[in-house]
PDB file of N, CA and C in Angstrom:
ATOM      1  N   UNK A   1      82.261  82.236  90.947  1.00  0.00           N
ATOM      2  CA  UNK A   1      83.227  83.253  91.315  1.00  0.00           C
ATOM      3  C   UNK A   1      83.253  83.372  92.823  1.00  0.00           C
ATOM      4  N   UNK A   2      84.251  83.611  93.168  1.00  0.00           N
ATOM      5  CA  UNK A   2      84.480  83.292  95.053  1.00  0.00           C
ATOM      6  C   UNK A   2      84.555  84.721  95.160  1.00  0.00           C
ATOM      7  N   UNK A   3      83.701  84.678  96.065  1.00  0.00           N
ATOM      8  CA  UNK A   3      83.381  85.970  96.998  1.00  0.00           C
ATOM      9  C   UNK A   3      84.743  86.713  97.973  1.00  0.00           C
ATOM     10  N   UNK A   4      84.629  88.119  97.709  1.00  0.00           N
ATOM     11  CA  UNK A   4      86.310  88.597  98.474  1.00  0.00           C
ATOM     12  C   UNK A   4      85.701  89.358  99.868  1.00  0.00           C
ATOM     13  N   UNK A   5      86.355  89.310 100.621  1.00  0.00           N
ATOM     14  CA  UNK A   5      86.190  89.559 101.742  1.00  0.00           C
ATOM     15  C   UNK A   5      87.059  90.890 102.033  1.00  0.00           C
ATOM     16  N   UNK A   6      86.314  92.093 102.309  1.00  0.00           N
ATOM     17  CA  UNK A   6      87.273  93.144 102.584  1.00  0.00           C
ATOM     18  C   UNK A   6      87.241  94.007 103.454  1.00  0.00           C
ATOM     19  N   UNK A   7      88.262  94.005 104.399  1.00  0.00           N
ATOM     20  CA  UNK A   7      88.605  94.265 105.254  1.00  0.00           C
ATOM     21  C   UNK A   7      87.834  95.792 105.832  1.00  0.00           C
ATOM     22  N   UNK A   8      87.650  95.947 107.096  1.00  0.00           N
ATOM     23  CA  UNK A   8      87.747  97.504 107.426  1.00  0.00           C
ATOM     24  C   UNK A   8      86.059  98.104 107.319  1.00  0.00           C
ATOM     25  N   UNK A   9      85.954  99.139 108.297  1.00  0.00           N
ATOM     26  CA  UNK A   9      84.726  99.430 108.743  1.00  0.00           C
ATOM     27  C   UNK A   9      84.258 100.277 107.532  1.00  0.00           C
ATOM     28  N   UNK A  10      82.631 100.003 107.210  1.00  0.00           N
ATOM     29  CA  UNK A  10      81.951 100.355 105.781  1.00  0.00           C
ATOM     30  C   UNK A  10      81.632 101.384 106.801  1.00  0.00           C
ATOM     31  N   UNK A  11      81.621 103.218 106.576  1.00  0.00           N
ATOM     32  CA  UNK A  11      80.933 104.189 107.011  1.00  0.00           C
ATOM     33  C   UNK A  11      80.536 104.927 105.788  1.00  0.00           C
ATOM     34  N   UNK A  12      81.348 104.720 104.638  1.00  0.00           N
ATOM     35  CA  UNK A  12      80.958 105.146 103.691  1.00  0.00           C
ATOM     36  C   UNK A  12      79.831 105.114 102.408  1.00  0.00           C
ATOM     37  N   UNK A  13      79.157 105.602 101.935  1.00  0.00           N
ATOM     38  CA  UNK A  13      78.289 105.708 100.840  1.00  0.00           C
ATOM     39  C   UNK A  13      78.472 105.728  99.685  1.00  0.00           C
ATOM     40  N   UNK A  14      77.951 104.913  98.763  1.00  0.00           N
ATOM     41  CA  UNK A  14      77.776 105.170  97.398  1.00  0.00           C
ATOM     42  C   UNK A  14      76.082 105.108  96.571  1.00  0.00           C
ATOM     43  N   UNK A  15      75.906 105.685  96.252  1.00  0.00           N
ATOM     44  CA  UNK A  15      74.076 106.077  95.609  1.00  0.00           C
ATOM     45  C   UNK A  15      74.061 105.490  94.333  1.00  0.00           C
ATOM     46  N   UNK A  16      73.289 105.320  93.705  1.00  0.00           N
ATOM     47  CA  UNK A  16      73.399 104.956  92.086  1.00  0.00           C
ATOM     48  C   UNK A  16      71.923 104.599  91.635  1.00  0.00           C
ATOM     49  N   UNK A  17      71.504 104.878  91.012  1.00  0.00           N
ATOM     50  CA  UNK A  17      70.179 104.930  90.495  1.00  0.00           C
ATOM     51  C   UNK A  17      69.686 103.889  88.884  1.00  0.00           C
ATOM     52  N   UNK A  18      69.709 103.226  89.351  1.00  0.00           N
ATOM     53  CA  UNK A  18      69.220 102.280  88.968  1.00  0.00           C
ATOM     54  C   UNK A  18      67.904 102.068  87.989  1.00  0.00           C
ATOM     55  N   UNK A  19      67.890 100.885  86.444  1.00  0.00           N
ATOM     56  CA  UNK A  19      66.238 101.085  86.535  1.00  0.00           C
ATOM     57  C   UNK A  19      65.773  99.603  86.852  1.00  0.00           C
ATOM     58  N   UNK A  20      64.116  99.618  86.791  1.00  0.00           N
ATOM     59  CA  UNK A  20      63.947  98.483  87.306  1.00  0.00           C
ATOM     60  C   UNK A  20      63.926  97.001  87.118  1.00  0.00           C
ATOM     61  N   UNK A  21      64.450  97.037  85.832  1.00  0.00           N
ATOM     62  CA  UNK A  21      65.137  95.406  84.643  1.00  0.00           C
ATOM     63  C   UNK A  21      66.402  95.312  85.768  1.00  0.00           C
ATOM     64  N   UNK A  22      67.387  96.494  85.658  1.00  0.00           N
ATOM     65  CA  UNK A  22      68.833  96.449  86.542  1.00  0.00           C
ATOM     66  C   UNK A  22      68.579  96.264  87.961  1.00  0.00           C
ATOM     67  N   UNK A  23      67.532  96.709  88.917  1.00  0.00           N
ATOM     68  CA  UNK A  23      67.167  95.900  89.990  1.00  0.00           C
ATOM     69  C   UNK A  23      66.871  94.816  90.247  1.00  0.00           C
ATOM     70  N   UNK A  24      66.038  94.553  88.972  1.00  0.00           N
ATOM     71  CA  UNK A  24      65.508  92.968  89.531  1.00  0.00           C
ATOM     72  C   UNK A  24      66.665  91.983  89.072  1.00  0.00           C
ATOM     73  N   UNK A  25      67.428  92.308  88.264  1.00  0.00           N
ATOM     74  CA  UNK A  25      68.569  91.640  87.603  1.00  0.00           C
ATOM     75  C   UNK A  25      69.696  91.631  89.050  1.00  0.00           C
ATOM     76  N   UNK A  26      69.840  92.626  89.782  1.00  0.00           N
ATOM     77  CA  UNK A  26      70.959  92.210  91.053  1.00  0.00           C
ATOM     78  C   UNK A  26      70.667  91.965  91.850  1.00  0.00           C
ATOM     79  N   UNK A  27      69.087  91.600  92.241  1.00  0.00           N
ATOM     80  CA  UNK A  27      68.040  90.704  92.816  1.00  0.00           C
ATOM     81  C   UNK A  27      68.524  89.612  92.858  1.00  0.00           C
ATOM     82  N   UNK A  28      68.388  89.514  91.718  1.00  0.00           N
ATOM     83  CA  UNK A  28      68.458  87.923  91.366  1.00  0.00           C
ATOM     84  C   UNK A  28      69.677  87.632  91.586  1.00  0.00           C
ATOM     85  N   UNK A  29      70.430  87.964  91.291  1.00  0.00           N
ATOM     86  CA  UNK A  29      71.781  87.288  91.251  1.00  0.00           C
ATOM     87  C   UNK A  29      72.090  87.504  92.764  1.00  0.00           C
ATOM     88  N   UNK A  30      72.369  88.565  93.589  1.00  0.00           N
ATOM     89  CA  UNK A  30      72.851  88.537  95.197  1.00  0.00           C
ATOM     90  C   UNK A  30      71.221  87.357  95.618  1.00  0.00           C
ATOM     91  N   UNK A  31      70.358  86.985  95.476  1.00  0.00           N
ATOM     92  CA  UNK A  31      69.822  85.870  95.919  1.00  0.00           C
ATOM     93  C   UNK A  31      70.608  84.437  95.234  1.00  0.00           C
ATOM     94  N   UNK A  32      70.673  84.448  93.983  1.00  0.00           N
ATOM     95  CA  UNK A  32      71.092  83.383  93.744  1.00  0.00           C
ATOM     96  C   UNK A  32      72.738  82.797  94.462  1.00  0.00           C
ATOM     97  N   UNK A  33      73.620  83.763  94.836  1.00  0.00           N
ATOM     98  CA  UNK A  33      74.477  84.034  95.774  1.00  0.00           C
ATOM     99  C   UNK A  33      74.625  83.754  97.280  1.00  0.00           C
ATOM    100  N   UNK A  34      72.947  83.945  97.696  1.00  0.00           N
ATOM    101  CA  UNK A  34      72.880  84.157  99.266  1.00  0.00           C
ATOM    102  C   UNK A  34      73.519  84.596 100.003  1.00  0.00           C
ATOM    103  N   UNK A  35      73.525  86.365  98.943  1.00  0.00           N
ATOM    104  CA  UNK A  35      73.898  87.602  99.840  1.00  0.00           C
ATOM    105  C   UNK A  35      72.759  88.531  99.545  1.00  0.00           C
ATOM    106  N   UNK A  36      73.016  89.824 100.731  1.00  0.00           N
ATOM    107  CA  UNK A  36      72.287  90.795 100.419  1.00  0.00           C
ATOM    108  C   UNK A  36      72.577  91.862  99.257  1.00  0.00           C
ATOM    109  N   UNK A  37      71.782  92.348  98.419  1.00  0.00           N
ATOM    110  CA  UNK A  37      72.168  93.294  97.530  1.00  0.00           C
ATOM    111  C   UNK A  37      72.833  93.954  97.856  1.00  0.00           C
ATOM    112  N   UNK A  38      73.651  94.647  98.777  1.00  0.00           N
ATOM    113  CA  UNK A  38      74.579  95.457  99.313  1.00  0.00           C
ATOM    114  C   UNK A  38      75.772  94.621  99.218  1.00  0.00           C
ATOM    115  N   UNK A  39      75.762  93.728 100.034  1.00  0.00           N
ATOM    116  CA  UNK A  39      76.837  92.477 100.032  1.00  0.00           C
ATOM    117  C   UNK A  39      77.123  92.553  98.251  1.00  0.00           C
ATOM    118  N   UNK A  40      76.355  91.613  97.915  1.00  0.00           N
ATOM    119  CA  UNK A  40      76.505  91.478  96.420  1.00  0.00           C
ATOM    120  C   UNK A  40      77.124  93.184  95.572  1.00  0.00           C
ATOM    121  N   UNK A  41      76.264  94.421  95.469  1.00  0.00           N
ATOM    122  CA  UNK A  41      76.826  95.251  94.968  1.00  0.00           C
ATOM    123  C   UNK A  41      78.337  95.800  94.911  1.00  0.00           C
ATOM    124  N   UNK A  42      78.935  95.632  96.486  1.00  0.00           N
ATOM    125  CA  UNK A  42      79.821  95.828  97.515  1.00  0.00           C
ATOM    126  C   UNK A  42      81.104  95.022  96.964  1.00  0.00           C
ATOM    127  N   UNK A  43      80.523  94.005  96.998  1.00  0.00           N
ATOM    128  CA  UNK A  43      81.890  92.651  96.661  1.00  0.00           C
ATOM    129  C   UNK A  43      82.562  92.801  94.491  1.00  0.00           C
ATOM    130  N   UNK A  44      81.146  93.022  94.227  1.00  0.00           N
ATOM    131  CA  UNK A  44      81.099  92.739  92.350  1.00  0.00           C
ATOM    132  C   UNK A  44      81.712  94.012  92.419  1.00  0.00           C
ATOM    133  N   UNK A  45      81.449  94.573  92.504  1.00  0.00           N
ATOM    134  CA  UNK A  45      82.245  96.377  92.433  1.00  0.00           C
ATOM    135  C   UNK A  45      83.672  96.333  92.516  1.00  0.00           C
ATOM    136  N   UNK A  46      83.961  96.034  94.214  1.00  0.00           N
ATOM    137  CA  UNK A  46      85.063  96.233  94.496  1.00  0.00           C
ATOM    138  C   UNK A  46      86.341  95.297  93.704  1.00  0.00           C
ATOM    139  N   UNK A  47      85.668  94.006  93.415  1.00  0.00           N
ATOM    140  CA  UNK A  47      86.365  92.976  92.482  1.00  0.00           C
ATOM    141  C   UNK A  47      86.896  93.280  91.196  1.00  0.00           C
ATOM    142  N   UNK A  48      85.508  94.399  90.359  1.00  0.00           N
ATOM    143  CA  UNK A  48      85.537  94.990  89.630  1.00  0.00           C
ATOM    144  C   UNK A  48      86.703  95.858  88.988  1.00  0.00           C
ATOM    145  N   UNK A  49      86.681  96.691  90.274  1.00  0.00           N
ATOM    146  CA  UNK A  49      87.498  97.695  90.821  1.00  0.00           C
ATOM    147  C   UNK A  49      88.896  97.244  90.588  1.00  0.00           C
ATOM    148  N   UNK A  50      89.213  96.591  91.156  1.00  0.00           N
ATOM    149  CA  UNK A  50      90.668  95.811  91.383  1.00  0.00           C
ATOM    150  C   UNK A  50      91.064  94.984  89.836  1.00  0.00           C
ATOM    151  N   UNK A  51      90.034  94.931  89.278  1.00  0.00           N
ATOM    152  CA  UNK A  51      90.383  93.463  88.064  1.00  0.00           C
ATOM    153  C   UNK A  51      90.677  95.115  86.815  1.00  0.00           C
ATOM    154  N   UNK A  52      90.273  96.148  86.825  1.00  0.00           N
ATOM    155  CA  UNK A  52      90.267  97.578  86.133  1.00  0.00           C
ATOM    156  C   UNK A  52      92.040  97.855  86.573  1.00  0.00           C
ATOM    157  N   UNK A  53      91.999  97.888  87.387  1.00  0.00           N
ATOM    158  CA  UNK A  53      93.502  98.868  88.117  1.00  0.00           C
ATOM    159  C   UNK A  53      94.352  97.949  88.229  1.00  0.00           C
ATOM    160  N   UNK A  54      94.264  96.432  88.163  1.00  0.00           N
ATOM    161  CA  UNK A  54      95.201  95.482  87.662  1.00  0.00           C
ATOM    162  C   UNK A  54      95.856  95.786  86.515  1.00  0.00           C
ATOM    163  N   UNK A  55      94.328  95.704  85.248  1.00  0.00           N
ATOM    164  CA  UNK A  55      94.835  95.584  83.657  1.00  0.00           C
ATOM    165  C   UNK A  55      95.286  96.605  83.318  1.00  0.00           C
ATOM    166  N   UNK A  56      95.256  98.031  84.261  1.00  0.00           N
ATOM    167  CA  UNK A  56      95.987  99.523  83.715  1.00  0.00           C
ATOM    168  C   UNK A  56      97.368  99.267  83.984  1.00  0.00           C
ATOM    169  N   UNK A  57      97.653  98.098  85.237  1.00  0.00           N
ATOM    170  CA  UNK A  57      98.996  98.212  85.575  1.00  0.00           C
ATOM    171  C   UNK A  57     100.081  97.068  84.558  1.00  0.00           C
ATOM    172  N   UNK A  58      99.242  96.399  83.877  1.00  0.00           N
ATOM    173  CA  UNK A  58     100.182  95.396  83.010  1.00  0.00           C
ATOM    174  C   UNK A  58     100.668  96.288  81.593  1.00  0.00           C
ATOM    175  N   UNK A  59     101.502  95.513  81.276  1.00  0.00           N
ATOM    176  CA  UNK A  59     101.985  96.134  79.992  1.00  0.00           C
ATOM    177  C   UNK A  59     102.331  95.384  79.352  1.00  0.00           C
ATOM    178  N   UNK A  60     101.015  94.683  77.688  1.00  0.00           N
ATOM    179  CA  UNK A  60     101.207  94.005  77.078  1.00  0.00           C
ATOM    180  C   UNK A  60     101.795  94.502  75.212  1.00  0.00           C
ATOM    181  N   UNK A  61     102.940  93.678  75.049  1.00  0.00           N
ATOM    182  CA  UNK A  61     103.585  93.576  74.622  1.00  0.00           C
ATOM    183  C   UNK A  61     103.233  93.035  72.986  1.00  0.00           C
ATOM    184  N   UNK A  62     103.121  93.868  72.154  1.00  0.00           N
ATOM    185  CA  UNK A  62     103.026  92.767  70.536  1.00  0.00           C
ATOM    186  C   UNK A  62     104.515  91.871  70.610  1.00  0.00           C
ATOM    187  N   UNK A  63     104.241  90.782  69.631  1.00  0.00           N
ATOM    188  CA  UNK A  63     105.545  89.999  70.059  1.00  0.00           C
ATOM    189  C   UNK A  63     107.222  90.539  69.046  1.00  0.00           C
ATOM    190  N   UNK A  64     106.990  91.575  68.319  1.00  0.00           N
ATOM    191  CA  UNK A  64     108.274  92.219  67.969  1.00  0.00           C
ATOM    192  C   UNK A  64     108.840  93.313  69.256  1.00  0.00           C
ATOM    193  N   UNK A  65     107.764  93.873  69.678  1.00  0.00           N
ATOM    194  CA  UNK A  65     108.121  94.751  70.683  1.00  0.00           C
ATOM    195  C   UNK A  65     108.324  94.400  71.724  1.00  0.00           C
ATOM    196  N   UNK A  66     107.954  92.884  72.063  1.00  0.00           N
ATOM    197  CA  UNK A  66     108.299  92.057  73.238  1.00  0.00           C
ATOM    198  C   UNK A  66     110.190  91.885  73.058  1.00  0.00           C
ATOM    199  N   UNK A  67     110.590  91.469  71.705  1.00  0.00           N
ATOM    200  CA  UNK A  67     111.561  91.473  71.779  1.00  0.00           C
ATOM    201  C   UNK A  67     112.916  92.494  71.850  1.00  0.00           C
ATOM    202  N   UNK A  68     112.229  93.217  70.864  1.00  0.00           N
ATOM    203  CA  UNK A  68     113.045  94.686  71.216  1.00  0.00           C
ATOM    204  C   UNK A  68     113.053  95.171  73.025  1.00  0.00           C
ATOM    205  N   UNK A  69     111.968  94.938  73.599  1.00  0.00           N
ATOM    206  CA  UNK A  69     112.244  95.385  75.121  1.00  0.00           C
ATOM    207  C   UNK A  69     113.298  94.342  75.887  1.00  0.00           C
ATOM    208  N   UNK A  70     112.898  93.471  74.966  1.00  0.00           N
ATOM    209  CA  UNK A  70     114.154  92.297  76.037  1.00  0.00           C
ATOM    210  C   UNK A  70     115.288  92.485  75.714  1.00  0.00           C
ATOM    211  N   UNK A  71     115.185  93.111  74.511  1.00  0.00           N
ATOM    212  CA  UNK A  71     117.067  92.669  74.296  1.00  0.00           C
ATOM    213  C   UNK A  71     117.843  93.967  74.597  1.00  0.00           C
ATOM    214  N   UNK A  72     117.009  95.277  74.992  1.00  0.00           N
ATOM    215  CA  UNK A  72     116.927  96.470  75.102  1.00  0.00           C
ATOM    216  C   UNK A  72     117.488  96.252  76.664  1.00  0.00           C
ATOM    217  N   UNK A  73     116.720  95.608  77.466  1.00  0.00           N
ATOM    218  CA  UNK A  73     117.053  95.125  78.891  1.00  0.00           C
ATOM    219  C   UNK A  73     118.125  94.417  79.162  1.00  0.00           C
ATOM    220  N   UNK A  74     118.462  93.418  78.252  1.00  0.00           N
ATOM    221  CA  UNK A  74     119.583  92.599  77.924  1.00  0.00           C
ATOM    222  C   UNK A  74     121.149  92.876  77.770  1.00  0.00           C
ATOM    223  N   UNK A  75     120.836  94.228  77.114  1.00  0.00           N
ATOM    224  CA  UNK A  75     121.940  94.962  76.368  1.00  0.00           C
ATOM    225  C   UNK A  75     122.048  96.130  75.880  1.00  0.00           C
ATOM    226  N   UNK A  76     121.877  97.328  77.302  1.00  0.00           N
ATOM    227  CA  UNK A  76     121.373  98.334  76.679  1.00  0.00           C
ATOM    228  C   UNK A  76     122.128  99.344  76.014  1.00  0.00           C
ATOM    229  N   UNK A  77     122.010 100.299  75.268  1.00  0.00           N
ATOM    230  CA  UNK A  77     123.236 100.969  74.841  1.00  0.00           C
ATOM    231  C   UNK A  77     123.879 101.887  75.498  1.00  0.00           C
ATOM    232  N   UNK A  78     124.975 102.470  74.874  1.00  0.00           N
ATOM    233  CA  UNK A  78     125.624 102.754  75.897  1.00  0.00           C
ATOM    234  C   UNK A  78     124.657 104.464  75.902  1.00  0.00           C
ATOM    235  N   UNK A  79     125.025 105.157  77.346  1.00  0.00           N
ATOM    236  CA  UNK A  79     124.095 106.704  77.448  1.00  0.00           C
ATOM    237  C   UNK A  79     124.658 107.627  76.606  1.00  0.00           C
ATOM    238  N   UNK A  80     123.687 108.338  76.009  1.00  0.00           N
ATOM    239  CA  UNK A  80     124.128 109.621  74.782  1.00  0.00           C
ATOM    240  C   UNK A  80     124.577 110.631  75.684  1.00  0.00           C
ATOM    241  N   UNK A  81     124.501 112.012  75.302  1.00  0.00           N
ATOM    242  CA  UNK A  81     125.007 113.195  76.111  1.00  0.00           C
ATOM    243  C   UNK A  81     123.893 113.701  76.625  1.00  0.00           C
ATOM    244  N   UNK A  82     122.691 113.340  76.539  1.00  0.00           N
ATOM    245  CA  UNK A  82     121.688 113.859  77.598  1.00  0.00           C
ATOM    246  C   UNK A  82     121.252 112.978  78.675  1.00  0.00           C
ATOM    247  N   UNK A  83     121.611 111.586  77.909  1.00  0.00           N
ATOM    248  CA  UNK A  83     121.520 111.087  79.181  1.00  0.00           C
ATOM    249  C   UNK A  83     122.546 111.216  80.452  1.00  0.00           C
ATOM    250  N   UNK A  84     123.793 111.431  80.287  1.00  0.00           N
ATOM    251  CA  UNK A  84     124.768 111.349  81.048  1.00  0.00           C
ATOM    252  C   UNK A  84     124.902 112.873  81.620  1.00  0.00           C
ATOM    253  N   UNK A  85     123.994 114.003  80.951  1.00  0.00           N
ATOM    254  CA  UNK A  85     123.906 115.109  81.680  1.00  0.00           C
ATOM    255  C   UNK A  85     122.886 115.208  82.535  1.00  0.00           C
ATOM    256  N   UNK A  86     121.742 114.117  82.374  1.00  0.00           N
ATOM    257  CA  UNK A  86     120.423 114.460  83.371  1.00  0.00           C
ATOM    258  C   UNK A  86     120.763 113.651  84.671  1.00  0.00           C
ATOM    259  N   UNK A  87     122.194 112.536  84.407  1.00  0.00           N
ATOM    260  CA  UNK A  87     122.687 111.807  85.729  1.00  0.00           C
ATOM    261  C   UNK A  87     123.414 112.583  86.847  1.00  0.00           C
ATOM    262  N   UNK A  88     124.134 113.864  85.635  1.00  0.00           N
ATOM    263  CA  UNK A  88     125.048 114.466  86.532  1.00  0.00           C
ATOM    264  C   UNK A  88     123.937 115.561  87.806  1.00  0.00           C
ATOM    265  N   UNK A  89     123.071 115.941  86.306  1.00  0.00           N
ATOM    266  CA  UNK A  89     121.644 117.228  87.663  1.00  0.00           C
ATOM    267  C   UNK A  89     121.218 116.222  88.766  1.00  0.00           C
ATOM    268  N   UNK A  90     120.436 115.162  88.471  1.00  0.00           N
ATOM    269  CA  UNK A  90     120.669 114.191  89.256  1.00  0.00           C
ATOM    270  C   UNK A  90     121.090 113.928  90.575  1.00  0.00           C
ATOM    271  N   UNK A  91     122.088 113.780  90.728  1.00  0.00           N
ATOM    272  CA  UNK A  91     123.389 113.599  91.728  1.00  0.00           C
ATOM    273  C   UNK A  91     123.748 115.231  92.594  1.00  0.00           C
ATOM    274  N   UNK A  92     123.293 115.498  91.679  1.00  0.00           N
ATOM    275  CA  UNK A  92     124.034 117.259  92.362  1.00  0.00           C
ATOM    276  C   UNK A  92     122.641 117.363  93.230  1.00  0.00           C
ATOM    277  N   UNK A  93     121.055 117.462  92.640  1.00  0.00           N
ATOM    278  CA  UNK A  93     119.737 117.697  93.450  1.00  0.00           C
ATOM    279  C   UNK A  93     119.506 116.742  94.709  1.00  0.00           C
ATOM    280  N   UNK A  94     120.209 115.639  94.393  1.00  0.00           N
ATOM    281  CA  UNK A  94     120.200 114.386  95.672  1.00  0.00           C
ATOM    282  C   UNK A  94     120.985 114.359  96.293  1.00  0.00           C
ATOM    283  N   UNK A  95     121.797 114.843  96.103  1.00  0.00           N
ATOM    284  CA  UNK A  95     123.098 115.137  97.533  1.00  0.00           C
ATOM    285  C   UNK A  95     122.237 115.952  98.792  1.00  0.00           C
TER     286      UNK A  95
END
């Protein structure tokens, strides 16, 4: 796994308490790495971090509902009377 590089001055803190199987376990690995446990904690986290707030942002699809959204996008119907009244509040609040 390739190491991310991120930008911008560390002043900040994070604590976490640990036991000592889970120490010697990120021991090992930021050595087997040839980084420092900080480095190592720092990088796996933040990667972490990002690979979490990726998969919240996708939106997977069963494959009937894949199609209903496409053809929904494709061809949508025409607006009922609430929709065409929440366009008109709409327009009047954005002026």
């Amino acid at each position: 796994m390739a190491q991310t590089t991120y930008a911008g001055k560390r002043s900040e803190r994070l604590d976490a308490r640990v036991s000592q199987k889970e120490k010697g376990l990120i021991e090992t690995a930021a050595s087997l790495r040839g980084v420092s446990v900080t480095d190592f904690l720092r990088t796996t986290a933040t990667d972490a971090a990002n690979r979490v707030i990726r998969e919240s942002e996708v939106l997977t699809l069963a494959e009937r509902s894949r199609k209903i959204f496409v053809e929904m996008l494709l061809n949508p119907p025409e607006p009922n009377d609430a929709a065409i009244a929440a366009v008109r509040r709409f327009r009047q609040e954005v002026r």
